[in-house]
C-alpha atoms as a PDB file:
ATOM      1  CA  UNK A   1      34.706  15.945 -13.445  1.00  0.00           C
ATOM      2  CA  UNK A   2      31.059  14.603 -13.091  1.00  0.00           C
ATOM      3  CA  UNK A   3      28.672  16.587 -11.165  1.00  0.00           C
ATOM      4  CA  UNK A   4      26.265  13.051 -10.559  1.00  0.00           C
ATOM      5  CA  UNK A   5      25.520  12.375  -7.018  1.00  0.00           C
ATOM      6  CA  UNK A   6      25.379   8.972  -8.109  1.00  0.00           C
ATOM      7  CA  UNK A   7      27.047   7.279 -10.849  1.00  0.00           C
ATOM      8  CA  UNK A   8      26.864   3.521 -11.138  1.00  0.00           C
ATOM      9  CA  UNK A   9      29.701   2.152 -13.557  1.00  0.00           C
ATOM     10  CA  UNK A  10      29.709  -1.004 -15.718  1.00  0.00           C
ATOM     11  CA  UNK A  11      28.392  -2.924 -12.215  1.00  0.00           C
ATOM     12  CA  UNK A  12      27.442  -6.937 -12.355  1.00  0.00           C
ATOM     13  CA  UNK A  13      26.098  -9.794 -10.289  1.00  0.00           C
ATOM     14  CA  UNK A  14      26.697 -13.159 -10.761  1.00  0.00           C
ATOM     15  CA  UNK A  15      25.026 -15.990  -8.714  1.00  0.00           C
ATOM     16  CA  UNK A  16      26.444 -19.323  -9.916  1.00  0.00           C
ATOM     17  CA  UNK A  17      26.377 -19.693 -13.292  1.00  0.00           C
ATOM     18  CA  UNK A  18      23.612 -16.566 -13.446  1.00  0.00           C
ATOM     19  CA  UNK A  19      23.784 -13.496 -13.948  1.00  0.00           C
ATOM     20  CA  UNK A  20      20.918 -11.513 -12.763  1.00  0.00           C
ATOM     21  CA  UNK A  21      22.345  -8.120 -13.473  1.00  0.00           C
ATOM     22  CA  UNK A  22      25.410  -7.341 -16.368  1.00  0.00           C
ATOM     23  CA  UNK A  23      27.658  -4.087 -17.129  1.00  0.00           C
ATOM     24  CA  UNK A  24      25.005  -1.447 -16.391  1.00  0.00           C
ATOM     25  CA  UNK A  25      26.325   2.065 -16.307  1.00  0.00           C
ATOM     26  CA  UNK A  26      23.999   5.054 -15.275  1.00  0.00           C
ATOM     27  CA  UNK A  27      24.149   8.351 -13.438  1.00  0.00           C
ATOM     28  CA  UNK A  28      21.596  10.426 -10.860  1.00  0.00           C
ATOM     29  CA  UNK A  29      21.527  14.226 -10.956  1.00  0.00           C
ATOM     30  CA  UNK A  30      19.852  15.796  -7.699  1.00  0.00           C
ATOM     31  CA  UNK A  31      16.183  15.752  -7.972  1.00  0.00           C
ATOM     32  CA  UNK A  32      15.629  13.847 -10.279  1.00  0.00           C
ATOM     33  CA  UNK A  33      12.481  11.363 -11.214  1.00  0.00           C
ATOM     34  CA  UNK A  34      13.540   8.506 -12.555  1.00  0.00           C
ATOM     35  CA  UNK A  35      11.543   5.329 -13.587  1.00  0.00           C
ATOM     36  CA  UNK A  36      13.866   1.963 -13.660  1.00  0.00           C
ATOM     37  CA  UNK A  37      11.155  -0.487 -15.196  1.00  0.00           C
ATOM     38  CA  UNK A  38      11.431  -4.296 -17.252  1.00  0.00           C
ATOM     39  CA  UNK A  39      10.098  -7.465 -17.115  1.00  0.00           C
ATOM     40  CA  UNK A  40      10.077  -9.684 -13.918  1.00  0.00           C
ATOM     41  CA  UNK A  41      13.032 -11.001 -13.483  1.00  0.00           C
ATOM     42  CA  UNK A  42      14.817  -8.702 -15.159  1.00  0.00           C
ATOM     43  CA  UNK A  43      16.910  -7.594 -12.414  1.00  0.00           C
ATOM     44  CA  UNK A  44      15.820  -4.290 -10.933  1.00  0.00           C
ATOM     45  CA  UNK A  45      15.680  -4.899  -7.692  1.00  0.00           C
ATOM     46  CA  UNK A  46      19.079  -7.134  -7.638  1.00  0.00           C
ATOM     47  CA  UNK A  47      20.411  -3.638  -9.044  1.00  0.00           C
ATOM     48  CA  UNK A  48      18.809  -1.723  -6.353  1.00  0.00           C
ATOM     49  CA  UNK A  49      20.388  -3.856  -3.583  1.00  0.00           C
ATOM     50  CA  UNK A  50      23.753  -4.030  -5.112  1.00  0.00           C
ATOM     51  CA  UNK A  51      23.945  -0.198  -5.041  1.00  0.00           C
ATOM     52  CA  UNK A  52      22.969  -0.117  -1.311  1.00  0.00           C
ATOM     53  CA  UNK A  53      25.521  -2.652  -0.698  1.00  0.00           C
ATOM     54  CA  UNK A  54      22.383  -4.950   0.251  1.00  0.00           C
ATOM     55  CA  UNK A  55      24.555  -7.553  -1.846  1.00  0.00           C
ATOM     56  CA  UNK A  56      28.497  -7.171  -2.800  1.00  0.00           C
ATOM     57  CA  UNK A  57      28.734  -6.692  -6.828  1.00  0.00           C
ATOM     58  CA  UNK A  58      30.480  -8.935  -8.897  1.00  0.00           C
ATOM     59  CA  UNK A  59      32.447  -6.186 -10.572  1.00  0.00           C
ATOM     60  CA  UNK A  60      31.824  -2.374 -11.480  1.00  0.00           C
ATOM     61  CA  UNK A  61      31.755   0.772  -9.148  1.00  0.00           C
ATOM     62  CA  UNK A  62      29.184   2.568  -7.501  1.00  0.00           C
ATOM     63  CA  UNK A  63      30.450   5.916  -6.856  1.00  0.00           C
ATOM     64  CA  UNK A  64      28.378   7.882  -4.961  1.00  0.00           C
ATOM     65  CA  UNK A  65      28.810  12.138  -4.400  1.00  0.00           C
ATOM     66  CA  UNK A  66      32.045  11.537  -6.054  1.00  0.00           C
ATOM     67  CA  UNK A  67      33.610   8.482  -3.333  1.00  0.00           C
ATOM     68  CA  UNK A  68      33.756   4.481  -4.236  1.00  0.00           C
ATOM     69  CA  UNK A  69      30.922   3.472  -2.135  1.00  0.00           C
ATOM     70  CA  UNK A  70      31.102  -0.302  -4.248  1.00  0.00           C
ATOM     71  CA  UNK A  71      31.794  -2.222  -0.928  1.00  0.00           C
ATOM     72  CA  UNK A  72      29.775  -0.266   1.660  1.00  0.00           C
ATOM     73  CA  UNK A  73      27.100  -2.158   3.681  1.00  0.00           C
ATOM     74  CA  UNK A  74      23.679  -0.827   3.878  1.00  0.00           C
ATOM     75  CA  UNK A  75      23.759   1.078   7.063  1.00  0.00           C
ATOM     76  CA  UNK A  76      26.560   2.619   5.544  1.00  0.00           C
ATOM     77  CA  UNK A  77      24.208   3.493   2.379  1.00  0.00           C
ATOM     78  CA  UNK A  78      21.507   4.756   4.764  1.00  0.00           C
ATOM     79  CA  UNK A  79      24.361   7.097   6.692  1.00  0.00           C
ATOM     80  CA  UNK A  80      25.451   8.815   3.839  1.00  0.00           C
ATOM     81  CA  UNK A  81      22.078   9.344   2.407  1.00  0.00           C
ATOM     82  CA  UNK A  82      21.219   6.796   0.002  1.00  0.00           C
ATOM     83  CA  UNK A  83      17.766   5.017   1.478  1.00  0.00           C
ATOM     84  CA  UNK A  84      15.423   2.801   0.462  1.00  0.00           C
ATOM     85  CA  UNK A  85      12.353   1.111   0.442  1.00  0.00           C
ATOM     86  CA  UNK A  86      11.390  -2.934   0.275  1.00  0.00           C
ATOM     87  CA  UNK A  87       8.663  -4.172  -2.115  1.00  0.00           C
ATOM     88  CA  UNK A  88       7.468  -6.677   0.641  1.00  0.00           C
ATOM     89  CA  UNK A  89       6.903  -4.049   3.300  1.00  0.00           C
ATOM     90  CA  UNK A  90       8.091  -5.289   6.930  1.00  0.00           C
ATOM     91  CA  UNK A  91       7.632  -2.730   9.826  1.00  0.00           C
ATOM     92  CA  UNK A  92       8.744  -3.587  13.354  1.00  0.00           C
ATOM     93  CA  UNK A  93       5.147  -4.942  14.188  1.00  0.00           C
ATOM     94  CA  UNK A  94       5.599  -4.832  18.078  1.00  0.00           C
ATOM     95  CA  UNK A  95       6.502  -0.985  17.716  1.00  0.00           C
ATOM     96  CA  UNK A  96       4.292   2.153  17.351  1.00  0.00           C
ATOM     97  CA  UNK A  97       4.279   3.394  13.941  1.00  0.00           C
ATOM     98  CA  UNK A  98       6.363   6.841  15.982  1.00  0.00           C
ATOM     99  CA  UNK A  99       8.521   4.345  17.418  1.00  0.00           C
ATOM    100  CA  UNK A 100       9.423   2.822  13.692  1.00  0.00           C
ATOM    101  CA  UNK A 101      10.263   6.182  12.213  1.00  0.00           C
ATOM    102  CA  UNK A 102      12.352   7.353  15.401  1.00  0.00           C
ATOM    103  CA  UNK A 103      14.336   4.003  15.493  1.00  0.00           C
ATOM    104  CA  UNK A 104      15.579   4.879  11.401  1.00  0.00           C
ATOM    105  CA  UNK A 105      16.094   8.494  12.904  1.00  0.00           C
ATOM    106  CA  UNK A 106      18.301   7.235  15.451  1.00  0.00           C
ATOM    107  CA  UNK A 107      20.127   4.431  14.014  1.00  0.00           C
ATOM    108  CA  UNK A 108      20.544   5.225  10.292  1.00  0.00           C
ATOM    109  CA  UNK A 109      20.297   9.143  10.684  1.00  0.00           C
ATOM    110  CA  UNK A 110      22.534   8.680  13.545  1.00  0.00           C
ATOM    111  CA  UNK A 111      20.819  11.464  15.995  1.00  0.00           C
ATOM    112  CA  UNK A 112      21.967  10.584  19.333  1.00  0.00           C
ATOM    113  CA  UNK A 113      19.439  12.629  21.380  1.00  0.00           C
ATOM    114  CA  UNK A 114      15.777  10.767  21.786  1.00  0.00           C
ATOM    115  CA  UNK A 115      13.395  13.547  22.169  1.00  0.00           C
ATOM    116  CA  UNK A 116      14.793  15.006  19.141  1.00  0.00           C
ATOM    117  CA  UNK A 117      14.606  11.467  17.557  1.00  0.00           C
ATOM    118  CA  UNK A 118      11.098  11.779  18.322  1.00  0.00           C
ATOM    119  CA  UNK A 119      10.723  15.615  17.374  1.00  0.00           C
ATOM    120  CA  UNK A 120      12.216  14.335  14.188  1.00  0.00           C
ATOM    121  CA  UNK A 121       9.953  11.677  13.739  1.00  0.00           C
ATOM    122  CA  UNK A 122       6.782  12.986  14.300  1.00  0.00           C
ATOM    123  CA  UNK A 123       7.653  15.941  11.740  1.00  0.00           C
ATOM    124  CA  UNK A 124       7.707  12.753   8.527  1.00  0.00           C
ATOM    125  CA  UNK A 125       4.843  11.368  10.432  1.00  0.00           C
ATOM    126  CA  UNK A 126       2.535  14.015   9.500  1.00  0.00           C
ATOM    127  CA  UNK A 127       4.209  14.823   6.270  1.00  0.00           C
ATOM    128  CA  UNK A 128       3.006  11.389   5.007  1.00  0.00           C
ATOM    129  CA  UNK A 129      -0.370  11.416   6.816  1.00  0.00           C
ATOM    130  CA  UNK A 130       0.336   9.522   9.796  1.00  0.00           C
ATOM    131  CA  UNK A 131       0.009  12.089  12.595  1.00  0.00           C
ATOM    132  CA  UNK A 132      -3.153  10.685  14.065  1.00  0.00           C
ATOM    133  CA  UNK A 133      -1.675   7.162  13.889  1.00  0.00           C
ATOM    134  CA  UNK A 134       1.652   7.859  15.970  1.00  0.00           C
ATOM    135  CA  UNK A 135       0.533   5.576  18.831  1.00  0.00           C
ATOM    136  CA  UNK A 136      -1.493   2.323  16.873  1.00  0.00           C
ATOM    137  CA  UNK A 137       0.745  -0.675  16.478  1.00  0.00           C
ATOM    138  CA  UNK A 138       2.419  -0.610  13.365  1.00  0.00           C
ATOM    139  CA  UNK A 139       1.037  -4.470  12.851  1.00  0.00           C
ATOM    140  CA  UNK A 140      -2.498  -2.726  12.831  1.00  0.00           C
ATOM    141  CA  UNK A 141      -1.712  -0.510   9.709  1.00  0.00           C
ATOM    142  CA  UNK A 142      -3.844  -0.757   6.584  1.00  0.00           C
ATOM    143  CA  UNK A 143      -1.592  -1.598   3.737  1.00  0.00           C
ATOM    144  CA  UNK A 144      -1.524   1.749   1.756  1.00  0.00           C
ATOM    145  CA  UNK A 145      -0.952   3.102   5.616  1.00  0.00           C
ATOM    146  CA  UNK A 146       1.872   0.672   6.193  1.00  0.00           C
ATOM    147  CA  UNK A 147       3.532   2.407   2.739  1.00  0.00           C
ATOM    148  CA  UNK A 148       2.978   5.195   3.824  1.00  0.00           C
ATOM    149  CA  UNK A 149       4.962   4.009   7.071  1.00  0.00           C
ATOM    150  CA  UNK A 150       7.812   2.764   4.780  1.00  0.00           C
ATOM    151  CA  UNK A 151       8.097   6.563   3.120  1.00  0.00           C
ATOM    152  CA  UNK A 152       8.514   7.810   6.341  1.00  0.00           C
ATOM    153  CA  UNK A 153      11.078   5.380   7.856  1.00  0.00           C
ATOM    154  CA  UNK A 154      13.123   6.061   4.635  1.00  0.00           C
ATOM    155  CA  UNK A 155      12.862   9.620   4.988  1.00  0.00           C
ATOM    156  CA  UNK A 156      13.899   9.638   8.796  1.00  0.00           C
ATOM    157  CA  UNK A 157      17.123   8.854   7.318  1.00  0.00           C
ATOM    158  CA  UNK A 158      17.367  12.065   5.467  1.00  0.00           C
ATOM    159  CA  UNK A 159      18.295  10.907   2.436  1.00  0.00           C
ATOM    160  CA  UNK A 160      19.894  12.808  -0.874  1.00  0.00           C
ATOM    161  CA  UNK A 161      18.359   9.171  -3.078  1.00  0.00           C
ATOM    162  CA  UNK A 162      15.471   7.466  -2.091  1.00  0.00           C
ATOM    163  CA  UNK A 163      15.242   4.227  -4.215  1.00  0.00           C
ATOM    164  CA  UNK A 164      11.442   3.120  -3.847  1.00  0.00           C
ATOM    165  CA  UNK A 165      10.627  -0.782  -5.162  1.00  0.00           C
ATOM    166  CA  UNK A 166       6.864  -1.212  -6.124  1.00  0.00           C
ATOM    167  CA  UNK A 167       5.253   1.365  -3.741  1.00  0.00           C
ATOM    168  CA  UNK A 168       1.963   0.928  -5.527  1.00  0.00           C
ATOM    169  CA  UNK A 169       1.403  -2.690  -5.756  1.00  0.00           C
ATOM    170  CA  UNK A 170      -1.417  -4.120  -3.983  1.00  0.00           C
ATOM    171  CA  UNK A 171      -2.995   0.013  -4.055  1.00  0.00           C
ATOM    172  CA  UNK A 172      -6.161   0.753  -6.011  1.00  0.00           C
ATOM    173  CA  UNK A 173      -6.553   4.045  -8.029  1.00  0.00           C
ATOM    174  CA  UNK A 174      -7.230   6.388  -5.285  1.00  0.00           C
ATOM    175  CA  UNK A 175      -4.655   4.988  -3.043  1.00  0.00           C
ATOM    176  CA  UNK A 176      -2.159   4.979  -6.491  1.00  0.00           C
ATOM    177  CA  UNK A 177      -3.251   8.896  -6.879  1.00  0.00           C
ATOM    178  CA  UNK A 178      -2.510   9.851  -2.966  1.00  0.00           C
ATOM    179  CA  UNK A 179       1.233   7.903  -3.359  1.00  0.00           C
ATOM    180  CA  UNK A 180       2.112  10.093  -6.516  1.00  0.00           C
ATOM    181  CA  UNK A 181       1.167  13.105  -4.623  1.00  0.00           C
ATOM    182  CA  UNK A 182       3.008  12.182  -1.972  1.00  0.00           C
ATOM    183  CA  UNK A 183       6.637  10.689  -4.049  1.00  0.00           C
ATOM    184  CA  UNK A 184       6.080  14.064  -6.029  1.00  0.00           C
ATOM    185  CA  UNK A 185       6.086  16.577  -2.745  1.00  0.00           C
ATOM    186  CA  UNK A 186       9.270  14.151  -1.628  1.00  0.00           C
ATOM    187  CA  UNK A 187      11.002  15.123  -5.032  1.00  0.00           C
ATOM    188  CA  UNK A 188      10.447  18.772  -4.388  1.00  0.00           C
ATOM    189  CA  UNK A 189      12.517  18.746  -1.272  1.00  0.00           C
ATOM    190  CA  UNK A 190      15.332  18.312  -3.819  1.00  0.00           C
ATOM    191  CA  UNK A 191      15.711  14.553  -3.281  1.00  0.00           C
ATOM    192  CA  UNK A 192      16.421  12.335  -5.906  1.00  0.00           C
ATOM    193  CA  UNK A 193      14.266   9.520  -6.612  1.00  0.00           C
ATOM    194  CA  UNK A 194      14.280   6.258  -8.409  1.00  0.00           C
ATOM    195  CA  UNK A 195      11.021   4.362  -9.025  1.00  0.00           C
ATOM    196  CA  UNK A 196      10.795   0.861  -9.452  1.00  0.00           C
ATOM    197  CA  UNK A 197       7.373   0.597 -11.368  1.00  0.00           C
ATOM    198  CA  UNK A 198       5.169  -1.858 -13.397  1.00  0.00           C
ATOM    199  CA  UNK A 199       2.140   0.763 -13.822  1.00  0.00           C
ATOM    200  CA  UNK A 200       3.731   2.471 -17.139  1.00  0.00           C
ATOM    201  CA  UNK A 201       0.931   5.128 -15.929  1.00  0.00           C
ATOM    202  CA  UNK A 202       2.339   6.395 -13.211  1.00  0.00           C
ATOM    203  CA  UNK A 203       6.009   6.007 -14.822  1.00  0.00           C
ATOM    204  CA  UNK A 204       4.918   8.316 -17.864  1.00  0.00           C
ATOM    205  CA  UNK A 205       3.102  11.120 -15.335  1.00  0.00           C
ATOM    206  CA  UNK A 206       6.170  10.880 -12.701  1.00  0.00           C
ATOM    207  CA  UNK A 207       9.700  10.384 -14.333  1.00  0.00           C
ATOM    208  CA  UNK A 208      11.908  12.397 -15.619  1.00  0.00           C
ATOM    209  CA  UNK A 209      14.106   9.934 -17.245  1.00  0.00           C
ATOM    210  CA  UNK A 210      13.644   5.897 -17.753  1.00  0.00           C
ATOM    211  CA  UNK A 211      15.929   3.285 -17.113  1.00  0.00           C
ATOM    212  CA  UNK A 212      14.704  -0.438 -18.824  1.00  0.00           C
ATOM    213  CA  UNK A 213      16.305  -3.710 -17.845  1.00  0.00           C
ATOM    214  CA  UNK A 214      16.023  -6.965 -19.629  1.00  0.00           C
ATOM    215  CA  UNK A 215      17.758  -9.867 -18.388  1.00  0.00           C
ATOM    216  CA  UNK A 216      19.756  -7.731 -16.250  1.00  0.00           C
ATOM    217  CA  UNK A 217      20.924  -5.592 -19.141  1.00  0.00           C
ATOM    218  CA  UNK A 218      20.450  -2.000 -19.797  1.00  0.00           C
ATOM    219  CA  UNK A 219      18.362  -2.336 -23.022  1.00  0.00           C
ATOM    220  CA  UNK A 220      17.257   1.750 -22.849  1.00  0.00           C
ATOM    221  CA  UNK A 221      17.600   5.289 -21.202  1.00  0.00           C
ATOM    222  CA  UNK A 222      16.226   8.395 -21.853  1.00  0.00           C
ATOM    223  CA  UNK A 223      13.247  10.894 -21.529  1.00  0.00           C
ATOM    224  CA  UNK A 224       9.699   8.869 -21.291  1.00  0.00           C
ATOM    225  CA  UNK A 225       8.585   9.151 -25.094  1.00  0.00           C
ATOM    226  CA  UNK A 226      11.920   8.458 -26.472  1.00  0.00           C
ATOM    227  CA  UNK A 227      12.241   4.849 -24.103  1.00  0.00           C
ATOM    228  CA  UNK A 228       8.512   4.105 -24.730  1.00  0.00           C
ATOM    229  CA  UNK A 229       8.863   4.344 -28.359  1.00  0.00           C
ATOM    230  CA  UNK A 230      12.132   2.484 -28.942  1.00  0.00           C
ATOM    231  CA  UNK A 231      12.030  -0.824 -30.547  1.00  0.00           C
ATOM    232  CA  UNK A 232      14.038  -3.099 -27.949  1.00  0.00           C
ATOM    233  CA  UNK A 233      11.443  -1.603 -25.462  1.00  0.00           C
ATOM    234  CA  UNK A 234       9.108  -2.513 -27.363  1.00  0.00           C
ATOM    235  CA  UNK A 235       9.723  -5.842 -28.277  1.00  0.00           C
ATOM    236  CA  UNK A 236      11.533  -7.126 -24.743  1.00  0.00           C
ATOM    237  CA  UNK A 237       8.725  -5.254 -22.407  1.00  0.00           C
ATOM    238  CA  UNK A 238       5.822  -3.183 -23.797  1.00  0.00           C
ATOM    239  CA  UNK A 239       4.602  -4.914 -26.732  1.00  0.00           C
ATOM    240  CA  UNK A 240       2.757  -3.548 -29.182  1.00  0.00           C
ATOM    241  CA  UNK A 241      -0.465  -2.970 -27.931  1.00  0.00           C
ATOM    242  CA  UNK A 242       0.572  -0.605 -25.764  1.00  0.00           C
ATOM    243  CA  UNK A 243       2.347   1.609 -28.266  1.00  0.00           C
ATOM    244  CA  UNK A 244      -0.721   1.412 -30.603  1.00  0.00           C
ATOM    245  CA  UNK A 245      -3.247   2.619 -27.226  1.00  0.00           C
ATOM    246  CA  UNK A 246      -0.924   5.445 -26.515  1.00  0.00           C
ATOM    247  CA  UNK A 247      -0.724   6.986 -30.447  1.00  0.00           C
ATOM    248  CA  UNK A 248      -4.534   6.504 -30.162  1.00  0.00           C
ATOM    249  CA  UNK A 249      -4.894   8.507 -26.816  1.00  0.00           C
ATOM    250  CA  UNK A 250      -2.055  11.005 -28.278  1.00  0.00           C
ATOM    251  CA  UNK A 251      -4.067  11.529 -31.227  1.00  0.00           C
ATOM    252  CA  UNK A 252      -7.357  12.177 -29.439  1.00  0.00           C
ATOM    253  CA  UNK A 253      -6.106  14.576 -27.995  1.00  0.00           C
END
C-alpha cells in the first residue's frame, strides 16, 4: 500500500477537441518541495485545478491520503487540507487584510467560533509579516504584500498540500529572496508544497523533486540535476544555453 498523501493517477482534460493536460501520474510524500515547471501553455495550472476539483477531469484519479477525491469540489479540497494559491491574486478588496484570513479560517477551515477565527488569523498574519497591516484594506496592499496575503489565506485553511502558482511573478530580487524564506519556513511545518515556477533559480535552490510538463504531458521527474540535464527538458523547455551557463557556474566553482 502507498504511503503518498497524494497520488495523482493517469488524470486528463479535454476541452473540445484539446487536450490541455494527458495521462499524468505522480505522487506527494509529506513535506516535500516540489517544482512543477514547462512552457506556457503547457498545462500546469489546468493540472493544479483539476486536482482541487477547480475543474472535473476527463479521466484518471486523484487519490488523496489514500480516498478518491477525483470528483470533489474545491471547498471540499480546502476541507480536507489540500489549498491553494491563484497566479492572478484576488483578495476580498472591501475586507481588512484580518478579515480575509479569518473568512478562509472560518469557511474552508471550518472553525465555527469567531474570536478564535480571529485568534487564528492573526497568528498566519504575523507569521507572513502582516501583523502591523491587520486593519488596512486589503485593496491598499502592495503587491509582494498582497502575496503575502494569499500565503496566509491558504494557510488559514491548515493545509497538509499547499499548491502555490507563480508566487514570484511581478517580485524583484529582494522581494523573490523574502518569498523563499518564507515558502521554506512553510515547508518546515511539515507541509507539502508544490511550486509552480518559471525562475529555474528559485526551482534549483527550493525543490526537492521536479515535475516538467509539455503540452500537457509529463515529459520528466526527478531530483533537480537529473530533470535539468535530461534531453527532452532540454530540448521542449530549457534550451541549451541554459545547460551550457550552469556547467560554467558548476565548474567555477
Amino acid at each position: 500500500m502507498s504511503n503518498a498523501l497524494l497520488e495523482v493517477k493517469n488524470i486528463s482534460k479535454n476541452f473540445g477537441g484539446v487536450t490541455a493536460v494527458k495521462d499524468v501520474s505522480f505522487s506527494l510524500e509529506q513535506g516535500e518541495i516540489v517544482g512543477l515547471i514547462g512552457p506556457n501553455g503547457a498545462g500546469k495550472t489546468t493540472l493544479v485545478n483539476l486536482v482541487t476539483g477547480v475543474i472535473p477531469v476527463s479521466s484518471g484519479t486523484v487519490l488523496f491520503e489514500g480516498q478518491d477525491v477525483t470528483r470533489q469540489r474545491p471547498f471540499e479540497a480546502a476541507r480536507r487540507g489540500l489549498a491553494r494559491t491563484f497566479q492572478i491574486v484576488q483578495p476580498f478588496p472591501a475586507m481588512t487584510v484580518h478579515e480575509n484570513v479569518t473568512a478562509g479560517v472560518v469557511f474552508a477551515a471550518n472553525e465555527s467560533d469567531i474570536e478564535k477565527a480571529r485568534s487564528i488569523a492573526l497568528e498566519h498574519l504575523n507569521f507572513v509579516g502582516l501583523g502591523k497591516e491587520v486593519d488596512r484594506p486589503a485593496s491598499a496592499l502592495t503587491l509582494p504584500s498582497r502575496k503575502k496575503l494569499e500565503l496566509a489565506k491558504s494557510l488559514a485553511m491548515q493545509p497538509k498540500v499547499l499548491l502555490l502558482d507563480e508566487v514570484n511573478a511581478g517580485l524583484n530580487t529582494a522581494e523573490i529572496e523574502g518569498a523563499l524564506d518564507l515558502i521554506r519556513s512553510i515547508a518546515q511545518r511539515g507541509i507539502t508544497i508544490v511550486i509552480i515556477e518559471h525562475l529555474m533559480k528559485v526551482v534549483m535552490s527550493l525543490s526537492t523533486r521536479i515535475l516538467v510538463l509539455h503540452h500537457g504531458e509529463l515529459i520528466s521527474q526527478g531530483l533537480p540535476d537529473s530533470v535539468v540535464s535530461d534531453p527532452k527538458v532540454i530540448e521542449a523547455y530549457l534550451g541549451t544555453k541554459y545547460l551550457e551557463r550552469r556547467q560554467i557556474l558548476q565548474e567555477a566553482k
